[in-house]
C-alpha atoms as a PDB file:
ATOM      1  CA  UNK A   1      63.651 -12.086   4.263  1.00  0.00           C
ATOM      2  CA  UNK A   2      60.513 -13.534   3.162  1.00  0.00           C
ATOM      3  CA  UNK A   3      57.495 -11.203   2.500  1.00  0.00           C
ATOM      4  CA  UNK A   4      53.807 -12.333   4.159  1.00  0.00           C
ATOM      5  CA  UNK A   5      52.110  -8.962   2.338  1.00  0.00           C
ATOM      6  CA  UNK A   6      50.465 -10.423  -0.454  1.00  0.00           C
ATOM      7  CA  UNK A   7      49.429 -13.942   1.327  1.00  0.00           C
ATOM      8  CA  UNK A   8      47.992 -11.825   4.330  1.00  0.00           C
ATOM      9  CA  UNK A   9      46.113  -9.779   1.912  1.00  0.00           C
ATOM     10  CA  UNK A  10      44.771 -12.850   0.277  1.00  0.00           C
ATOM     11  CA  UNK A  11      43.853 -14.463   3.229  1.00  0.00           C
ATOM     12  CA  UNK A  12      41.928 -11.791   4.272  1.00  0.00           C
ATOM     13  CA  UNK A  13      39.990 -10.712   0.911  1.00  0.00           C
ATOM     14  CA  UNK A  14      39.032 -14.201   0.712  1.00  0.00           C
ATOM     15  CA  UNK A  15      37.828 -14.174   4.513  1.00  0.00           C
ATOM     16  CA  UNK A  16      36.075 -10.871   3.895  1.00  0.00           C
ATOM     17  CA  UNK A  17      34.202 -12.120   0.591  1.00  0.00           C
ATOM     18  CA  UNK A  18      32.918 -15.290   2.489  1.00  0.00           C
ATOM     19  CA  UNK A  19      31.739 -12.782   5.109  1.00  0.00           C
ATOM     20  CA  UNK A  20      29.976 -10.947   2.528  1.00  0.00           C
ATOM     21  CA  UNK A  21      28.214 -14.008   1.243  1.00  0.00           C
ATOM     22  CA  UNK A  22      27.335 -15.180   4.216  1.00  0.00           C
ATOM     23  CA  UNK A  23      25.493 -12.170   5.050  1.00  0.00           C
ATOM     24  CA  UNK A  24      24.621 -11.701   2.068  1.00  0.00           C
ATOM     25  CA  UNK A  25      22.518 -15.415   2.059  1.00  0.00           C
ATOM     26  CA  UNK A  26      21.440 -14.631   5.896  1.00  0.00           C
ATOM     27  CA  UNK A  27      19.747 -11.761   4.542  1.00  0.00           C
ATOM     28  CA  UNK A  28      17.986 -13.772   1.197  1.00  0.00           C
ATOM     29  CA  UNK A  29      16.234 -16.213   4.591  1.00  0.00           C
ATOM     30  CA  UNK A  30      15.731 -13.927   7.549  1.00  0.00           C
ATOM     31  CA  UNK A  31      12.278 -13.010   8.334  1.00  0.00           C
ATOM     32  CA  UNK A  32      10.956  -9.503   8.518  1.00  0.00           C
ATOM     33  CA  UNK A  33      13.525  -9.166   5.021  1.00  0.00           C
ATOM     34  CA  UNK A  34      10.935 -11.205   2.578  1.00  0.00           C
ATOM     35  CA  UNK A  35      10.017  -8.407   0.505  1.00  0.00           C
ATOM     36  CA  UNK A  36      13.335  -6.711  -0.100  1.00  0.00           C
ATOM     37  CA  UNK A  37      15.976  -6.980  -1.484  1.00  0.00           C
ATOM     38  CA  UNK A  38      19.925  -6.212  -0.215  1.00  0.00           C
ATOM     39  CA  UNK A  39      22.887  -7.376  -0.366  1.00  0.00           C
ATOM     40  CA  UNK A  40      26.425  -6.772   0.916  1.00  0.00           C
ATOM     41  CA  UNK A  41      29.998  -5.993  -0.786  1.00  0.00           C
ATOM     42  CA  UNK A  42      33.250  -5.264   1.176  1.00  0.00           C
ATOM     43  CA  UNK A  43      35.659  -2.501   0.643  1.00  0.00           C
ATOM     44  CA  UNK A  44      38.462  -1.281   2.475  1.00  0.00           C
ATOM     45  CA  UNK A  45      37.314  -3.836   5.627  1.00  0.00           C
ATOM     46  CA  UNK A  46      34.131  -2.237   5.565  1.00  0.00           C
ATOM     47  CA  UNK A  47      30.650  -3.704   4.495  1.00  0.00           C
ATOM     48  CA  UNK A  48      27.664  -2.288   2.571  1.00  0.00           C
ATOM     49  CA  UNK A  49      24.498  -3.001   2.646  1.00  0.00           C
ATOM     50  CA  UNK A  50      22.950  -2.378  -0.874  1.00  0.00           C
ATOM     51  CA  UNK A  51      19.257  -2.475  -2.309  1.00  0.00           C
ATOM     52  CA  UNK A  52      15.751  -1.869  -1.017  1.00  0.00           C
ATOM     53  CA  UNK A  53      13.540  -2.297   1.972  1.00  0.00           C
ATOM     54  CA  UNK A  54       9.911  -2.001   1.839  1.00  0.00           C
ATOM     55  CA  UNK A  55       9.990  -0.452   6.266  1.00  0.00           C
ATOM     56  CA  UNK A  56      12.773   1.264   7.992  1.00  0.00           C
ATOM     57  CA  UNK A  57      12.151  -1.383  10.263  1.00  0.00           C
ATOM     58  CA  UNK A  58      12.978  -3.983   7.626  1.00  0.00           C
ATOM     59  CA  UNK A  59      16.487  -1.858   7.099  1.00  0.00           C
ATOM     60  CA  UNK A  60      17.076  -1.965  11.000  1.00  0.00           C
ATOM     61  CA  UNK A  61      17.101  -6.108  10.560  1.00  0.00           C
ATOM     62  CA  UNK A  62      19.404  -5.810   7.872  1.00  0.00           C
ATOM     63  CA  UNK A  63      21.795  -3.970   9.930  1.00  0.00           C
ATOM     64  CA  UNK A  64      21.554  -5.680  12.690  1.00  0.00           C
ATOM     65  CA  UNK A  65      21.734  -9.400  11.146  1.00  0.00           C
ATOM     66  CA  UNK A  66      24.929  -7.990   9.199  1.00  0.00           C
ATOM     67  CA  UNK A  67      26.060  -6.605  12.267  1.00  0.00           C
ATOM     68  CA  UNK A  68      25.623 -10.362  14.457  1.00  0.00           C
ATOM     69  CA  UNK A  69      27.646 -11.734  11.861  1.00  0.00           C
ATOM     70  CA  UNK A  70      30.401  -9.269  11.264  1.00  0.00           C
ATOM     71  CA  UNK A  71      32.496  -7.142  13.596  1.00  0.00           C
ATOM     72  CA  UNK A  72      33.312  -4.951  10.672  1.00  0.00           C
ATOM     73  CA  UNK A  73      32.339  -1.539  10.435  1.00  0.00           C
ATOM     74  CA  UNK A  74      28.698  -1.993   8.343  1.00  0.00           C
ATOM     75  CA  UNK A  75      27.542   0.861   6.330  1.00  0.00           C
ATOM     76  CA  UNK A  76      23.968   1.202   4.936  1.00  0.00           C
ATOM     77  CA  UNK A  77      22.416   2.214   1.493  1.00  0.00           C
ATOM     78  CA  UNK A  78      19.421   0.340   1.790  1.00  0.00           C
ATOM     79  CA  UNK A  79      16.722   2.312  -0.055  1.00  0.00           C
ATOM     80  CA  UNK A  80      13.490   2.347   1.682  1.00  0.00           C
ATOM     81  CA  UNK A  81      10.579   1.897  -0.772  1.00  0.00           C
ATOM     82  CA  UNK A  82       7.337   1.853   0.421  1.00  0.00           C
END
């Protein structure tokens, strides 16, 4: 019998990382994000969102642009720094 494991798990860390970057560059051009500075990483199907925000509000886009993109469960530690 011939095993799918490891090509599944490929498949899907490489569809996960190109998630992450795309986020990841939506976040370097959306506005209301210009003066902070977050990023994303996966782990165990779930995104974070990493860095600072100068406005809660600012952390609220972030979320919610990661969120448009991704049906993944999205967890925040944006740092708010004001």
């Amino acid at each position: 019998m011939f095993n799918m494991s490891g090509i599944q798990e490929s498949f899907f860390g490489d569809r996960m990382a190109g998630v992450c970057q795309a986020i990841t560059s939506a976040l370097a051009f959306e506005s209301g994000l210009e003066k902070s500075s977050i990023s994303a990483s996966v782990e165990n199907d779930v995104i974070y969102l990493e860095g600072t925000a100068d406005s809660v509000e600012a952390i609220d886009i972030a979320i919610n642009l990661a969120s448009s993109i991704s049906n993944c469960r999205i967890l925040s530690h944006v740092e708010p720094c004001y």
